[in-house]
Protein backbone atom coordinates (compact mmCIF):
# COMPACT_ATOMS: atom_id res chain seq x y z
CA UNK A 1 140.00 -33.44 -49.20
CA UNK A 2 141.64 -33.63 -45.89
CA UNK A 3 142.18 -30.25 -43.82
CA UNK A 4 145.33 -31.09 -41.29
CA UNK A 5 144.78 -30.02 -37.57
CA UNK A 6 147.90 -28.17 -37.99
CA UNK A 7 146.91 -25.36 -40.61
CA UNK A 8 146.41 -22.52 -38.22
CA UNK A 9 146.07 -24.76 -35.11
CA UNK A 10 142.58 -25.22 -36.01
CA UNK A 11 140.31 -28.76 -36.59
CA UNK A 12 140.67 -31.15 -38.84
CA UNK A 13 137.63 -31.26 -42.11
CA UNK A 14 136.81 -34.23 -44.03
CA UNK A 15 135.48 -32.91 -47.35
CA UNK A 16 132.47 -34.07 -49.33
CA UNK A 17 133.36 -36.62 -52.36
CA UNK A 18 132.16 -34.60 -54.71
CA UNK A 19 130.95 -31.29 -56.03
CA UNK A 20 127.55 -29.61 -55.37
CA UNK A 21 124.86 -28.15 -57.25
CA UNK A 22 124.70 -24.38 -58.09
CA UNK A 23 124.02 -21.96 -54.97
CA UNK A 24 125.05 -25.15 -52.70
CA UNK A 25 126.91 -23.82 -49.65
CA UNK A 26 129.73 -26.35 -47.77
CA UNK A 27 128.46 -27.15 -43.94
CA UNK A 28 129.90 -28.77 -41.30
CA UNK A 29 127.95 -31.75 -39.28
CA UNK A 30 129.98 -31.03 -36.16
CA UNK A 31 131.94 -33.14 -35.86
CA UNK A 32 134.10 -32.14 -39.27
CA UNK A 33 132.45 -33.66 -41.69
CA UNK A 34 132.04 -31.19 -44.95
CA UNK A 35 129.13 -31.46 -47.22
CA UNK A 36 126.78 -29.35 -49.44
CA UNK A 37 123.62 -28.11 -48.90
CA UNK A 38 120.58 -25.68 -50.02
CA UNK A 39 119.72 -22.51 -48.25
CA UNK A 40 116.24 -21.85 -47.67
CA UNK A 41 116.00 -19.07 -49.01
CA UNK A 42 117.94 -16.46 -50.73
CA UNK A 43 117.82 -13.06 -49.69
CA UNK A 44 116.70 -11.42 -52.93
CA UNK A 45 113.65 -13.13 -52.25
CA UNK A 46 112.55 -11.59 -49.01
CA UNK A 47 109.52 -8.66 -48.74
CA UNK A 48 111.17 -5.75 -47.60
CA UNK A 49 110.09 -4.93 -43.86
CA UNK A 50 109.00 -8.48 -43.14
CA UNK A 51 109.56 -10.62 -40.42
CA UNK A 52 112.04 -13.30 -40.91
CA UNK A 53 111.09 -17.15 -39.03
CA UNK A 54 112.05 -20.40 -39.03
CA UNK A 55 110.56 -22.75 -42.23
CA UNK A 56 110.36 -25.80 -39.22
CA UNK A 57 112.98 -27.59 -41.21
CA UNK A 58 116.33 -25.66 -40.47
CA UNK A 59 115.78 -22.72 -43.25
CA UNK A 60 114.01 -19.65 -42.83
CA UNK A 61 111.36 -17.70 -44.47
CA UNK A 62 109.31 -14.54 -44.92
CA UNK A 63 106.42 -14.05 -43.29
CA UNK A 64 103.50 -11.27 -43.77
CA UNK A 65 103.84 -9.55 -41.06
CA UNK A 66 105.66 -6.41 -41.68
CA UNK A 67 107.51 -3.92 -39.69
CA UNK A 68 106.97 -0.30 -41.23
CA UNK A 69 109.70 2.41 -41.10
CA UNK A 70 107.83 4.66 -38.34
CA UNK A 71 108.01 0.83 -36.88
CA UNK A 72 103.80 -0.15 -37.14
CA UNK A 73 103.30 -3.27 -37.43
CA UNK A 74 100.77 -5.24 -39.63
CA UNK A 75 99.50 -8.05 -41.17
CA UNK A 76 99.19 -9.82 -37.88
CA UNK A 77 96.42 -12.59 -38.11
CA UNK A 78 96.36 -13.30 -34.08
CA UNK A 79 98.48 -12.78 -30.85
CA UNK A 80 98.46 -14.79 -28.34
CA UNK A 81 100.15 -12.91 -24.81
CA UNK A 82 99.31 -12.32 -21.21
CA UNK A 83 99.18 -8.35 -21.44
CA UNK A 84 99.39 -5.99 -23.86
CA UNK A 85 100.20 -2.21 -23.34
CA UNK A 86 98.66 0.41 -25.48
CA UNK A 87 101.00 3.44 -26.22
CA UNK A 88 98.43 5.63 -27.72
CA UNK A 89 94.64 5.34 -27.58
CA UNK A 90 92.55 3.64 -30.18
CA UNK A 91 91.89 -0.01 -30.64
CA UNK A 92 90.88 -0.31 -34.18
CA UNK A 93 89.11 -3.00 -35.94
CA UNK A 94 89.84 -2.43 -40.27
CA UNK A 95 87.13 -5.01 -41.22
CA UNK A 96 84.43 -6.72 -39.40
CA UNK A 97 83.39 -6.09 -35.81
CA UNK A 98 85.84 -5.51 -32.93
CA UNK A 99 86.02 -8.79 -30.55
CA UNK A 100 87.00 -9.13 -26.92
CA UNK A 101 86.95 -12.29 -24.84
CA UNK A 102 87.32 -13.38 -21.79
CA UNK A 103 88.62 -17.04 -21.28
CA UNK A 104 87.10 -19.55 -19.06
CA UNK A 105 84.21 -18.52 -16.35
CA UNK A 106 86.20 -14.76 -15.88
CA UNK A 107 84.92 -11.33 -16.53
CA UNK A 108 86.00 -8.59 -19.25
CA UNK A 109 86.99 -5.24 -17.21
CA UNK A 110 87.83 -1.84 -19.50
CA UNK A 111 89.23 0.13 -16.52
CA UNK A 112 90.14 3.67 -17.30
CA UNK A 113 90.98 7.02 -15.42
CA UNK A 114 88.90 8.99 -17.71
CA UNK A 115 85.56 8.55 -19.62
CA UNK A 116 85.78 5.26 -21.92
CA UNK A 117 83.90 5.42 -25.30
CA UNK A 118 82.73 3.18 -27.08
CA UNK A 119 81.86 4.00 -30.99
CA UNK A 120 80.91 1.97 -33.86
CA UNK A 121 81.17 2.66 -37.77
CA UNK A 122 77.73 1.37 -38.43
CA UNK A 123 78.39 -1.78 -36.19
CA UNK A 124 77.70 -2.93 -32.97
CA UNK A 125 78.71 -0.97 -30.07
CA UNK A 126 78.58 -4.06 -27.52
CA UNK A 127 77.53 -7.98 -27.92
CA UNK A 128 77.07 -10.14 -25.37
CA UNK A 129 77.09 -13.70 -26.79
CA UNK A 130 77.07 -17.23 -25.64
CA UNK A 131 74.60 -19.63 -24.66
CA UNK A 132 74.55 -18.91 -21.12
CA UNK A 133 73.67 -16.02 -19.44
CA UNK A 134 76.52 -12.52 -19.39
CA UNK A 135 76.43 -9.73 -17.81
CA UNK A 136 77.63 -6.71 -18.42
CA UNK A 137 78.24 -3.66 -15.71
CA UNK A 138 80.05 -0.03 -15.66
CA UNK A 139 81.33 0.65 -12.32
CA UNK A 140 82.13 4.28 -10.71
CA UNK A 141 85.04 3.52 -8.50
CA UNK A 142 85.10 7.23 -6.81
CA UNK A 143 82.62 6.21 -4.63
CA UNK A 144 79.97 8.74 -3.44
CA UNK A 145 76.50 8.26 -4.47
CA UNK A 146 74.78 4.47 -3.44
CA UNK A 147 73.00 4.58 -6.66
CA UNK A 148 75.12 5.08 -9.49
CA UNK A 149 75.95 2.27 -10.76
CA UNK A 150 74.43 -0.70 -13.29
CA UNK A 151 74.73 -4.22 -14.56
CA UNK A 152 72.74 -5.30 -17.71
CA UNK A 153 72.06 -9.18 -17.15
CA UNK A 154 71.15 -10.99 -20.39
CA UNK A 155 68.83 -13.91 -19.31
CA UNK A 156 68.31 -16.08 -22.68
CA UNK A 157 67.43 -12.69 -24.14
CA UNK A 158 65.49 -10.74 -22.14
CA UNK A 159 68.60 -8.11 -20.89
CA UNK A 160 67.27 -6.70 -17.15
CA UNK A 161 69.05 -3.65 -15.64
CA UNK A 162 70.25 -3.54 -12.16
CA UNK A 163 71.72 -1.21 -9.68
CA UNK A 164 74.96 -2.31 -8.62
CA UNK A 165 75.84 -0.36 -4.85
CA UNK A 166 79.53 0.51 -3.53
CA UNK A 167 78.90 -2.44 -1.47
CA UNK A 168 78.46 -4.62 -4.68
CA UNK A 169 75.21 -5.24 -3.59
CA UNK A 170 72.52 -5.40 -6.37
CA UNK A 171 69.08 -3.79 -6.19
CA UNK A 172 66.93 -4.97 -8.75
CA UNK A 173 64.71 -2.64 -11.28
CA UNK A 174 61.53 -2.86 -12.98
CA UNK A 175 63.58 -1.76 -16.53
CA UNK A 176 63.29 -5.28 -19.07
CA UNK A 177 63.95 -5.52 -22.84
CA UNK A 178 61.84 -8.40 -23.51
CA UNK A 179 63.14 -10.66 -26.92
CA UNK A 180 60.87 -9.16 -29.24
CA UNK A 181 62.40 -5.55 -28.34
CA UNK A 182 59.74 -4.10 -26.07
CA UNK A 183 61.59 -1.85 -22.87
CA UNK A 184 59.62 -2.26 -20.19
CA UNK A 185 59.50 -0.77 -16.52
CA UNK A 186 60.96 2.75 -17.60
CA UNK A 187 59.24 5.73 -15.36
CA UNK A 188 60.90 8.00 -17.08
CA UNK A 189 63.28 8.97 -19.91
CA UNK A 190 65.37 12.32 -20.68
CA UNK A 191 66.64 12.70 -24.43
CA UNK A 192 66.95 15.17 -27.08
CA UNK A 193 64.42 13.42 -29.62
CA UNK A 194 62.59 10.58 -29.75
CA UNK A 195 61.90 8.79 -33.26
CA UNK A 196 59.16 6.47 -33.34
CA UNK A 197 59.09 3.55 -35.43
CA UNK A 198 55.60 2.98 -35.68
CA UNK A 199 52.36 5.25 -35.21
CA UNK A 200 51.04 5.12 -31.63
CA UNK A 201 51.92 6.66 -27.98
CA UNK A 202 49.47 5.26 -25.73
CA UNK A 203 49.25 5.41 -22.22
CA UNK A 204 48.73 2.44 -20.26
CA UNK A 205 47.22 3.42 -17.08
CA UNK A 206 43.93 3.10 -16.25
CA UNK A 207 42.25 6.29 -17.49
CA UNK A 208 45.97 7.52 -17.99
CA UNK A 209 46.30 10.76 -19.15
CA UNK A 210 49.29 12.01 -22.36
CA UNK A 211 51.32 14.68 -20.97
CA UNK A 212 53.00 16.80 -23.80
CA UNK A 213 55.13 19.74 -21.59
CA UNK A 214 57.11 21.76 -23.38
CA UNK A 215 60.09 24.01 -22.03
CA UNK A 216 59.32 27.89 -21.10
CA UNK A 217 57.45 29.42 -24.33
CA UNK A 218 57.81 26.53 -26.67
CA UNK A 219 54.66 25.43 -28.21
CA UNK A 220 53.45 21.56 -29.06
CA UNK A 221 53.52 20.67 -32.65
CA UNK A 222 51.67 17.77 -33.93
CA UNK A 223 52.08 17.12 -38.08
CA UNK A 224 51.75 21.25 -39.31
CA UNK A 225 49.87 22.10 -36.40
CA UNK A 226 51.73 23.96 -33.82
CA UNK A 227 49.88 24.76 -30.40
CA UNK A 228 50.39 27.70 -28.27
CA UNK A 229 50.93 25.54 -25.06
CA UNK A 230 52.17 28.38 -22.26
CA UNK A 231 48.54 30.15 -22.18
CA UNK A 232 47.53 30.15 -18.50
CA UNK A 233 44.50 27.71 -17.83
CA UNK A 234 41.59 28.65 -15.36
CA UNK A 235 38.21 29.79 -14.83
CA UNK A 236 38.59 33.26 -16.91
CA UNK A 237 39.20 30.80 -19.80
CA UNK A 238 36.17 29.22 -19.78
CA UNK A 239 33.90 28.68 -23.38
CA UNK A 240 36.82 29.93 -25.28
CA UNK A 241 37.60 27.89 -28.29
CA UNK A 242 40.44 27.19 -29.85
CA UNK A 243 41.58 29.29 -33.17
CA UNK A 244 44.27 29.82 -35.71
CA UNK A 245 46.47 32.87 -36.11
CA UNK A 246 48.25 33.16 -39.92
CA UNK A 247 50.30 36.06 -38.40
CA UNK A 248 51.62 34.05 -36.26
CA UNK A 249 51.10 30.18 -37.09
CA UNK A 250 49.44 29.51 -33.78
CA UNK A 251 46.95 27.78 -32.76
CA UNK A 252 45.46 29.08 -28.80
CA UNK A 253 42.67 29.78 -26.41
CA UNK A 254 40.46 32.78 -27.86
CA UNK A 255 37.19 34.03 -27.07
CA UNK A 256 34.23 33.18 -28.93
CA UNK A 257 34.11 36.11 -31.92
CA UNK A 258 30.31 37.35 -31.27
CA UNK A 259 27.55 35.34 -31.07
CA UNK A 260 26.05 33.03 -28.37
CA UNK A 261 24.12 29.57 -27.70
CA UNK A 262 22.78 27.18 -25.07
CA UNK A 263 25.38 24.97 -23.85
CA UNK A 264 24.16 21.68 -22.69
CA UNK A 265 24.55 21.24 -18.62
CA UNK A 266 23.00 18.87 -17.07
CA UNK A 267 19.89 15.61 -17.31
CA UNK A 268 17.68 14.01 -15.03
CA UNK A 269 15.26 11.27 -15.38
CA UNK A 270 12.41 11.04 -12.95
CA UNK A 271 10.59 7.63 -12.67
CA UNK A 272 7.39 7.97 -10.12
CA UNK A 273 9.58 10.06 -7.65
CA UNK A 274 8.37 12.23 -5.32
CA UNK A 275 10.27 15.29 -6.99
CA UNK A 276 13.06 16.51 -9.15
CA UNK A 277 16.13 18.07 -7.44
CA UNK A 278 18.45 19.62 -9.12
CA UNK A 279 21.38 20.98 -6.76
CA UNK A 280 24.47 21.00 -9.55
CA UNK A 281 24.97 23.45 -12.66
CA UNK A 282 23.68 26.62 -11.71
CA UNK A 283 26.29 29.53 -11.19
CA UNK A 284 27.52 32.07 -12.43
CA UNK A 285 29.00 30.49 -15.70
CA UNK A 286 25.65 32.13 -17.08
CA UNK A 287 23.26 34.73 -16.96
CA UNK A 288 20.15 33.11 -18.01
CA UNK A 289 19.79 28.97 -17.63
CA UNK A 290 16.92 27.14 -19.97
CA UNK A 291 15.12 24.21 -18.33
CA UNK A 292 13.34 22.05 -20.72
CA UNK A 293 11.06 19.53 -19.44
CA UNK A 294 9.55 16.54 -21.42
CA UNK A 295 6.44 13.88 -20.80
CA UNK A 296 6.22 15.21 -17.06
CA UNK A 297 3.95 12.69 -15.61
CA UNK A 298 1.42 12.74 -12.41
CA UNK A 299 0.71 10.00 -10.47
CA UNK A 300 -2.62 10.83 -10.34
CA UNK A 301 -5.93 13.34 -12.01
CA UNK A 302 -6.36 17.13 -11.45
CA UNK A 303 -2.82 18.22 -9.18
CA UNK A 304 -0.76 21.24 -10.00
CA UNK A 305 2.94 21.36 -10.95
CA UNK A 306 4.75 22.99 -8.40
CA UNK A 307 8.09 24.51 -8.05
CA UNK A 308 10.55 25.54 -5.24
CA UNK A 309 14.26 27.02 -5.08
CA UNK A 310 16.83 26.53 -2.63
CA UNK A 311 19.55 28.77 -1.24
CA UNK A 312 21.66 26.07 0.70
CA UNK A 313 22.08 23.29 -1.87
CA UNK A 314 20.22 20.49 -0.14
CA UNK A 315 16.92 22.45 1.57
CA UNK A 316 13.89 23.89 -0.21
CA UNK A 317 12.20 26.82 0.56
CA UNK A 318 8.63 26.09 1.48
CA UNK A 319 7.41 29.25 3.90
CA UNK A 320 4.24 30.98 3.93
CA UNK A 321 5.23 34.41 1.88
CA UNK A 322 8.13 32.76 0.11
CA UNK A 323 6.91 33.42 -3.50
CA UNK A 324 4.32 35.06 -5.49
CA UNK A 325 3.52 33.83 -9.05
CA UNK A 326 0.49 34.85 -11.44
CA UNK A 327 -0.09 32.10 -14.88
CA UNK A 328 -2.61 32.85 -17.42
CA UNK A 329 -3.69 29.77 -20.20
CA UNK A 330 -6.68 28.21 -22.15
CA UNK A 331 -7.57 24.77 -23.01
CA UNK A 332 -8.86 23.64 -26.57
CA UNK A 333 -12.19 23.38 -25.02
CA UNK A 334 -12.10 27.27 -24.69
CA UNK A 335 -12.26 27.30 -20.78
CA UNK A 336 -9.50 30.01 -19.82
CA UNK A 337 -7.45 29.61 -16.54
CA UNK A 338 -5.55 32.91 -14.62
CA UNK A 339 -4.81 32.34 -11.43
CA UNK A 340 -2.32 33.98 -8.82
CA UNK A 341 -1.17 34.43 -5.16
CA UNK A 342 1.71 36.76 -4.05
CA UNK A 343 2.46 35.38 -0.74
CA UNK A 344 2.86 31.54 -1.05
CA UNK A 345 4.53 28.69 -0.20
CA UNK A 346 5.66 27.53 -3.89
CA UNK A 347 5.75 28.33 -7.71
CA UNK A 348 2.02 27.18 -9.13
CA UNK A 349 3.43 26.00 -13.00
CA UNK A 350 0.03 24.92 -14.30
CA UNK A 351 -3.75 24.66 -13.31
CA UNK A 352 -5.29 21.87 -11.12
CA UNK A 353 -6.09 20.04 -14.21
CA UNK A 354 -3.24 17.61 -15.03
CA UNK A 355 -3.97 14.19 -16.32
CA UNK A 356 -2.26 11.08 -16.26
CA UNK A 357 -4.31 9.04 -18.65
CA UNK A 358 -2.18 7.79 -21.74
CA UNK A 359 -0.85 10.73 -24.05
CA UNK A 360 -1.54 13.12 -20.90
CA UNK A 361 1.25 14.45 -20.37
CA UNK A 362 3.08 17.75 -20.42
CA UNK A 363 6.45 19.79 -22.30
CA UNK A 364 8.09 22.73 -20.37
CA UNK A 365 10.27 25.84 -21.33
CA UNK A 366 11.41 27.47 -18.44
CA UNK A 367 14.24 30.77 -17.85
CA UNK A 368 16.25 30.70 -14.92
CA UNK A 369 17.52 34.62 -14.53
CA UNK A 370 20.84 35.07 -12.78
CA UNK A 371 20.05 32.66 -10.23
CA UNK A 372 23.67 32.97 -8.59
CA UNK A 373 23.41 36.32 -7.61
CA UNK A 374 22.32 37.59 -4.36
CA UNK A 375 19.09 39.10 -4.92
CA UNK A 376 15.43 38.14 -6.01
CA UNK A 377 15.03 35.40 -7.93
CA UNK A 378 12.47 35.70 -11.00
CA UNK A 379 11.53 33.09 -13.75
CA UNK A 380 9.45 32.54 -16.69
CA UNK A 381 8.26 29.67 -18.15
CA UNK A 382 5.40 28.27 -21.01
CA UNK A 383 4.15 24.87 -20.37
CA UNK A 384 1.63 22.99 -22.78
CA UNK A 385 0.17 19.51 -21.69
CA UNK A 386 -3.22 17.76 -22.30
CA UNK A 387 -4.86 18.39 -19.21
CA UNK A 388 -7.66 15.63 -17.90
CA UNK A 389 -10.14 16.03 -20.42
CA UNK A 390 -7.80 15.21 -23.24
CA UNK A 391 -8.00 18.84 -24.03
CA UNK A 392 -4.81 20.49 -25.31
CA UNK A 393 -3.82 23.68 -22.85
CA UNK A 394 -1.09 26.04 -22.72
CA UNK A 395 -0.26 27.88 -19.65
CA UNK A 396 2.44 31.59 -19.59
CA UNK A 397 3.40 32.05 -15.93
CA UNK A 398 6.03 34.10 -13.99
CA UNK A 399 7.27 34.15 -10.38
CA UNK A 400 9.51 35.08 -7.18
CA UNK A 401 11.00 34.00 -5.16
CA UNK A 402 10.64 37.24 -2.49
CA UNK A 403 13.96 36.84 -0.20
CA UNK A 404 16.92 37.84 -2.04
CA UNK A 405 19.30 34.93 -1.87
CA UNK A 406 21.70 33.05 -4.90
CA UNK A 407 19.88 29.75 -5.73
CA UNK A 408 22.19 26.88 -5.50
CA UNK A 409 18.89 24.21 -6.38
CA UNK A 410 15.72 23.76 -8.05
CA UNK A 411 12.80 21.64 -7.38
CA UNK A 412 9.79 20.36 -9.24
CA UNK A 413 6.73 18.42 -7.95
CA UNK A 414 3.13 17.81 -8.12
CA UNK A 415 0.77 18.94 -5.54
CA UNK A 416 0.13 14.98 -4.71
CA UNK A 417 1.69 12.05 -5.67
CA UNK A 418 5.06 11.40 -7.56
CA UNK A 419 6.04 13.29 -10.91
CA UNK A 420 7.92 11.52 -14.21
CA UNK A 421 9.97 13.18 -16.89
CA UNK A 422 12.82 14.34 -18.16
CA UNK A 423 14.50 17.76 -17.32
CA UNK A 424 17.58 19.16 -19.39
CA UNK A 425 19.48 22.32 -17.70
CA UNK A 426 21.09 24.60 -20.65
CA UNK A 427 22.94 27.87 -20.03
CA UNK A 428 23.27 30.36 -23.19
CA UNK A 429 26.52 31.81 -23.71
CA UNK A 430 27.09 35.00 -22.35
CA UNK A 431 28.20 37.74 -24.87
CA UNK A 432 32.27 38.65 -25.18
């Protein structure tokens, strides 16, 4: 069918031959040629809110991304765009982790007026990934303080920390996480609680010491055990022990309930030395100090053990009139031995009958009263030995020194020649 130029002015169709199928619409070529042809797609067919686009061959189609009444839009698989403005605040990931990247050699930068946050449902907070090394840094542009900044730097997997200055300059810091997880180089760390995946805190300094500090009045609780840790320290807390309270769950510094003992001090070993000086130990920790003696030695037959004090730490006192002493013993042999002097120049301990012969050799008890105070000092001691004749003897002796001074050292030693042994200091606990 021919359409005349002259209905209505307008151009001229040539129509199509013959009819078309159902739903066929007529369509011109252009250039007035008529024919029929299918539509894409009907309209009864479309998803309501979706996004209508091209099919690529001159129909359209539905697509499944969908424009919601309060106009949100979803089903987007990707965008591809130079910027994108946020008007609201939440970028939100529905499924699977939340990805950002950077194209080319660039850097990521989350710039914000306020605090950013970053959160994660049970994910990852931040990734860096790639085969090369990232970095990642959190800059303060306010500017202020030369120190407040950081970069993390992930080398191949060990991540190092960095100070990053408002110069951009970079100072370096001691702070690693090596690949198999260990953080290195911290000094120091301030959180709320600490959880420990594992079972030891060890220090490791030489000789490094484990500082537990709690805050004000709050105690340190290991397991069930909870510690009263804001007792004062010092010298007036000295031999207390440590006891529980059930009125109050604690655990703290108490006096010993009653009782007393000797509480080991001090040892020396002699080996063929011309004395024994001990200048450490004795003070006023104690009331009475215990000095036992074992296998003291002479160098040689028939001298006397001797002993001196001194007042200065490092001198003994050796005057005429210093001391006076008096001993009184017997030997197995039945020979007895009292002897004295009350204005001498040392402590006589035994008789001149020492022996040095194998198995001759002496044990010694020997009390120490109050030697730090500033008066007289007095002793007693018992000493048994086998004297030069193999005989067994026991000597009971007691002495003074006459000048009233504390005693900051003792002294033993034989009349002549060196002296061997071994002499333990005790002090017995003083009564609370």
């Amino acid at each position: 069918m021919i359409y005349p130029a002259i209905i209505n002015q307008g151009p001229t169709f040539l129509g199509p031959t013959a009819d078309g199928s159902a739903n066929q619409v007529l369509a011109t070529d252009g250039s007035g040629q008529l024919s029929f042809l299918e539509v894409a797609i009907r309209q009864s067919s479309f998803t309501d809110h979706s996004v209508i686009r091209a099919d690529g061959t001159g129909g359209i189609q539905h697509s499944g991304v969908i424009i919601a009444d309060d106009d949100q839009i979803t089903g987007v698989a990707g965008i591809t765009i130079d910027n994108i403005d946020i008007d609201g605040n939440t970028v939100n990931a529905t499924s699977g982790d939340l990805e950002l990247f950077a194209g080319g050699t660039y850097g990521l930068t989350i710039a914000s007026s306020g605090d950013p946050t970053f959160s994660a449902g049970g994910g990852n907070i931040l990734t860096l990934t790639g085969t090369t090394s990232a970095t990642f840094r959190i800059n303060d542009s306010g500017g202020g303080s030369d120190e407040k900044n950081f970069a993390i730097f992930n080398d191949g997997g060990t991540i190092s920390f960095y100070l990053l200055t408002d110069a951009f300059g970079v100072k370096s810091t001691p702070i690693t996480i090596e690949t198999d997880g260990q953080l290195t180089g911290v000094l120091g760390l301030t959180v709320d609680n600490i959880d420990i995946d594992g079972n030891t805190i060890s220090s490791t300094n030489t000789n490094g010491d484990i500082n537990l500090t709690p805050d004000g009045t709050g105690n340190v609780i290991l397991g069930t055990m909870t510690f009263d840790a804001d007792q004062s320290i010092g010298a007036s807390q000295d031999n207390m022990v440590l006891t529980y309270d059930d009125a109050t769950g604690l655990i703290s510094l108490e006096a010993a309930a009653g009782g007393s003992g000797w509480v080991a001090i001090s040892t020396t070993n002699a080996s063929a030395a011309s004395s024994v000086d001990i200048t450490s130990g004795l003070d006023s920790t104690y009331h009475l100090y215990m000095v036992v003696g074992r296998d003291i030695t002479p160098s040689g037959n028939s001298h006397d053990l001797w002993f001196r004090i001194s007042d200065d730490g490092s001198t003994f006192e050796a005057d005429s009139g210093d001391y006076q002493w008096a001993l009184t013993g017997r030997d197995a042999g039945g020979a007895n031995n009292t002897e004295s002097d009350n204005s001498d120049t040392e402590i006589h301990l035994t008789g001149s009958d020492t022996g040095n012969a194998t198995n001759e050799r002496g044990h010694l008890i020997m009390y120490l009263w109050q030697p730090s105070e500033a008066a007289t000092f007095m002793c007693q001691w018992h000493f048994t030995y086998l004297d030069e004749n193999d005989d067994v003897t026991t000597i009971h002796g007691s002495g003074e020194h006459q000048t009233a001074a504390a005693v900051l050292g003792i002294q033993f030693l034989f009349a002549s020649g060196n002296i061997s042994g071994d002499f333990d200091i005790y002090g017995l606990t003083k009564a609370a």
